[in-house]
Structures are given as C-alpha cells and as structure tokens.
C-alpha atoms as a PDB file:
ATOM      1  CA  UNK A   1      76.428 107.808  11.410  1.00  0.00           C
ATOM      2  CA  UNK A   2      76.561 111.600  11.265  1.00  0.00           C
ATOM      3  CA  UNK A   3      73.895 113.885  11.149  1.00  0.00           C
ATOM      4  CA  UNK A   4      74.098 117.211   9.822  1.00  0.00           C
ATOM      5  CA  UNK A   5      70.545 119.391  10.313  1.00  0.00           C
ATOM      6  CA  UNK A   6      70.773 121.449   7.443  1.00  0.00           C
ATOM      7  CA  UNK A   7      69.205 124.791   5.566  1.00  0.00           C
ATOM      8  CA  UNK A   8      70.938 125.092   2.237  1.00  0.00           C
ATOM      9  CA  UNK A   9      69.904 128.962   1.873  1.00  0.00           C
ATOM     10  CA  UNK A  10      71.944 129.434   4.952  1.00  0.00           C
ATOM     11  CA  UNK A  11      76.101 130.469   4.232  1.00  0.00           C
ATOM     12  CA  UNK A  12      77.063 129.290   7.410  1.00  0.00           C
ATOM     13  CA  UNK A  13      75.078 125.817   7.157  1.00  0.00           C
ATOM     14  CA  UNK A  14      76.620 125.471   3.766  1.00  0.00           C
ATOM     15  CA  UNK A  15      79.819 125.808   5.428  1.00  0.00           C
ATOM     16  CA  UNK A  16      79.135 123.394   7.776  1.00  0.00           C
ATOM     17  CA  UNK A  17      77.845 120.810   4.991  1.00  0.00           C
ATOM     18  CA  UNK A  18      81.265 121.375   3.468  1.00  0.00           C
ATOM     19  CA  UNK A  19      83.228 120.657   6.606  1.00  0.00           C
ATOM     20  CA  UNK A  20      81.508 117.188   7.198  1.00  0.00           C
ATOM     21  CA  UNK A  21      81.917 116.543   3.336  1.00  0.00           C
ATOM     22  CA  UNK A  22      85.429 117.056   3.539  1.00  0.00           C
ATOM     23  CA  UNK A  23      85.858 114.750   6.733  1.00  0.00           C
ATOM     24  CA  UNK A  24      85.305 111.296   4.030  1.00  0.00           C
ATOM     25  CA  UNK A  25      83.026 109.814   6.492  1.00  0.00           C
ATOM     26  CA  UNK A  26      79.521 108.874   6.127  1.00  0.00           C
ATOM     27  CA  UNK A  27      76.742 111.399   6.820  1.00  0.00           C
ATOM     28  CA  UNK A  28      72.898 112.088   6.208  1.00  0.00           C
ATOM     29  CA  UNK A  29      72.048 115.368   5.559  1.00  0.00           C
ATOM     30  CA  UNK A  30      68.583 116.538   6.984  1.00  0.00           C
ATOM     31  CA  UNK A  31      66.775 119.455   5.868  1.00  0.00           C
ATOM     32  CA  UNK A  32      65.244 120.413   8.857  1.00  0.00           C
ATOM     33  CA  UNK A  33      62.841 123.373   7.150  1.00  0.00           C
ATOM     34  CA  UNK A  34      61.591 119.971   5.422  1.00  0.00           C
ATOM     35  CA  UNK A  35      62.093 117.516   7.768  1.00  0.00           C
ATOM     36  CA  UNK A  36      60.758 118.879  10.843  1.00  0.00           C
ATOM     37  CA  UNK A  37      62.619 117.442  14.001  1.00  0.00           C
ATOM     38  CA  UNK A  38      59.865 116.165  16.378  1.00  0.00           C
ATOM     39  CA  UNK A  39      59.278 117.012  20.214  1.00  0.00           C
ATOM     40  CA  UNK A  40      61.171 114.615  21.113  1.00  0.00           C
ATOM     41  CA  UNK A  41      64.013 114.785  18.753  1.00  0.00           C
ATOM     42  CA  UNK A  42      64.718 118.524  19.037  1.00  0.00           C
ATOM     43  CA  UNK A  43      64.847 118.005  23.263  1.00  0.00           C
ATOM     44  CA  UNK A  44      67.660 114.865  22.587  1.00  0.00           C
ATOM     45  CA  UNK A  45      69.419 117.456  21.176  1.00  0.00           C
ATOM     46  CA  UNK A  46      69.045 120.441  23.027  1.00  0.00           C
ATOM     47  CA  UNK A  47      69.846 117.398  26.148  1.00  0.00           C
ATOM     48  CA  UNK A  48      73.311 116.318  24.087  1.00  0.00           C
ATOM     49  CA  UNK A  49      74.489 119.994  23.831  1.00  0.00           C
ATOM     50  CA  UNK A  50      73.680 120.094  27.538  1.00  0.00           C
ATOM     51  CA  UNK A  51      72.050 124.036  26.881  1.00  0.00           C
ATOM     52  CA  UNK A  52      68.625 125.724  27.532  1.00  0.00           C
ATOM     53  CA  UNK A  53      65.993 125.371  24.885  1.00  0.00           C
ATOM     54  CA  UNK A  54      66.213 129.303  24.210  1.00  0.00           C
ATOM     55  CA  UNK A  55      70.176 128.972  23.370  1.00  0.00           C
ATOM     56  CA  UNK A  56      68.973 127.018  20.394  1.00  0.00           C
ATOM     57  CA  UNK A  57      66.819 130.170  19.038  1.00  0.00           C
ATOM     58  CA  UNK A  58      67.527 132.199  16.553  1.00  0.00           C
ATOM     59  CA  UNK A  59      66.292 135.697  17.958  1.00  0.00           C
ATOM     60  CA  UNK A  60      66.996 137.679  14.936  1.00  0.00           C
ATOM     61  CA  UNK A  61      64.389 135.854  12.951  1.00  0.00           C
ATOM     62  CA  UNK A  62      61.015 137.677  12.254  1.00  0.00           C
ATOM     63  CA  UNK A  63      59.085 135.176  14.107  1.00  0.00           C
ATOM     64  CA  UNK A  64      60.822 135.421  17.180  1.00  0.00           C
ATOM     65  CA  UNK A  65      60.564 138.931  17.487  1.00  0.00           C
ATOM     66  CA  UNK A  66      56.730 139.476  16.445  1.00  0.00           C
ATOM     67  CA  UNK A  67      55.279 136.069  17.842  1.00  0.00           C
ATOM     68  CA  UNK A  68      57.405 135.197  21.175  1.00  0.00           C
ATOM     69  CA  UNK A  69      60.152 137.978  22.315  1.00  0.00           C
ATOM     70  CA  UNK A  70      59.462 139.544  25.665  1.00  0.00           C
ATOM     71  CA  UNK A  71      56.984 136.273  26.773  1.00  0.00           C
ATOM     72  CA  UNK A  72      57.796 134.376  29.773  1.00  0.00           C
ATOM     73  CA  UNK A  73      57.733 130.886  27.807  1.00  0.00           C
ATOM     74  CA  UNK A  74      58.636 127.490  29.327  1.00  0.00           C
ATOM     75  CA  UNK A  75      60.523 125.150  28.153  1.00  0.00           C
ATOM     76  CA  UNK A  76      58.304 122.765  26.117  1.00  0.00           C
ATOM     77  CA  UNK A  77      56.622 126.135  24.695  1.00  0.00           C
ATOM     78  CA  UNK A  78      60.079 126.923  23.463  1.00  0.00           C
ATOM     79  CA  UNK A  79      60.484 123.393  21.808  1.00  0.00           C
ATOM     80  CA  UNK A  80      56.910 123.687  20.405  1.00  0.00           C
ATOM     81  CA  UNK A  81      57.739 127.196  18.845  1.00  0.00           C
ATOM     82  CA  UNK A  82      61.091 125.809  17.135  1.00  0.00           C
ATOM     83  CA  UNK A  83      58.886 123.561  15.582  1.00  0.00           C
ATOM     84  CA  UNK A  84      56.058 124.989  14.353  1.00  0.00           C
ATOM     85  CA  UNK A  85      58.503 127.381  13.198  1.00  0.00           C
ATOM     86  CA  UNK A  86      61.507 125.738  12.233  1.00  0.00           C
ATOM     87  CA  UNK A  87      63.385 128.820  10.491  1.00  0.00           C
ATOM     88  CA  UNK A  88      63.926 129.613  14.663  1.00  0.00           C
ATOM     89  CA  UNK A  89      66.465 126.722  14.985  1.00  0.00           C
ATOM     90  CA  UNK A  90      70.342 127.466  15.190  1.00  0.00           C
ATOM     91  CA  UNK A  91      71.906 125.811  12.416  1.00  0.00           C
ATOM     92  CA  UNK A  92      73.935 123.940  11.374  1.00  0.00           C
ATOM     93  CA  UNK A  93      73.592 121.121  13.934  1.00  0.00           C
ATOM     94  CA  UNK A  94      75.508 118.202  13.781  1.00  0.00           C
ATOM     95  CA  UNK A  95      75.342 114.224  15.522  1.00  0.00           C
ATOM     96  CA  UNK A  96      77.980 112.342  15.792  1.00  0.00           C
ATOM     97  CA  UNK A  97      77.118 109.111  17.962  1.00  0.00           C
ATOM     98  CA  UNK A  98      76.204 111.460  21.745  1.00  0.00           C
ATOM     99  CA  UNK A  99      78.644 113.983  20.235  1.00  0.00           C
ATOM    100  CA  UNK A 100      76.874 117.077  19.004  1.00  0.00           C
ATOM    101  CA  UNK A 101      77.988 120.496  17.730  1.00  0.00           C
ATOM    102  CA  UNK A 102      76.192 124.007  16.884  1.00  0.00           C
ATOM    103  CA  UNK A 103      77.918 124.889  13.758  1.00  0.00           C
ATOM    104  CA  UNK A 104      77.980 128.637  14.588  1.00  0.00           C
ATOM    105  CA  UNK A 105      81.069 129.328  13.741  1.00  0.00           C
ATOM    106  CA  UNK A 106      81.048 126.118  11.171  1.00  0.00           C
ATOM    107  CA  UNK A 107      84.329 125.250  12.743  1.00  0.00           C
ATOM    108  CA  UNK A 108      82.908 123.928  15.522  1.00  0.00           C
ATOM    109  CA  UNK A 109      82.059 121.102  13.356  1.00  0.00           C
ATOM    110  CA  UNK A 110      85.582 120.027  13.151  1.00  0.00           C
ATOM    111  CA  UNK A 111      85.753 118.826  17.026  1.00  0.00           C
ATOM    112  CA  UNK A 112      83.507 116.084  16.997  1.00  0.00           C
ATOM    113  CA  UNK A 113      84.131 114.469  13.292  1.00  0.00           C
END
C-alpha cells in the first residue's frame, strides 16, 4: 500500500496528496506533525531514498537555524532532531512497496505510483 507522509498546511504536500489521489490506488495518508515517524522508521526511509540524513532537512525552518545550523551533528543526532522536531522533515514523502519519492517538486510523486 502507499504511504504518503503528509502536512496539510503545506501547498506543496497538498499537491502531492492530490497526485496520489488522482492515481485510483489505495493509500494511507500519515500526518507526520501527528504521527511522529520513529528512529527507526525515519532511517528506512532516509535508507530507501539512498540520501544523507541532512538532505531530508528542511534548513529554512526556524528550528534548524536557531537550534542546529553551523553544528557538526552525526547522523543519528540528525534523525533525533527530525523527530523531536518534526516540522524539519522534507515533505511530502511517499512509499510505494521499496519505492520512495521526496515530493519536492510534487511531480516527483508521479514516478513511482
């Protein structure tokens, strides 16, 4: 089944929401600023889209910038920062089966449905 990590205040995971909608095929939508992702459920997917914890951050957020920008963190500190402060993960993020996709731009999406 597909999984779509969602923030329905964000435009762009809205947009992503809409794309997987519009594929007809099942799909469980979690909100992630609920539904915190744990340790080892954030580092499956940061392993499935094969990058580096800190391409998963968004460094524009508030948080990054006054709690963790400039430190020399490792990669389980990065992990443990996305989830104490989930508002830092990229979104939308969707599963399908070992298929995974940043939805950033939401079209992205579209290649693994």
């Amino acid at each position: 089944m597909i999984k779509i990590y969602h923030n329905p205040r964000c435009r762009k995971s809205r947009e992503g929401l809409a794309i997987v909608q519009e594929s007809g095929k099942q799909f469980e939508i979690i909100e992630y600023l609920k539904e915190v992702p744990s340790f080892e459920e954030l580092s499956s997917i940061i392993s499935l889209l094969d990058i580096s914890p800190i391409d998963l951050i968004r460094k524009g957020e508030v948080v990054w910038k006054e709690n963790y920008k400039g430190k020399e963190l490792s990669d389980d500190e990065l992990i443990k920062a996305m989830i104490e402060n989930p508002k830092l993960i990229e979104r939308p993020i969707v599963i399908n089966n070992e298929k995974v996709r940043i939805g950033r731009p939401p079209e992205n999406i579209k290649q693994i449905l």
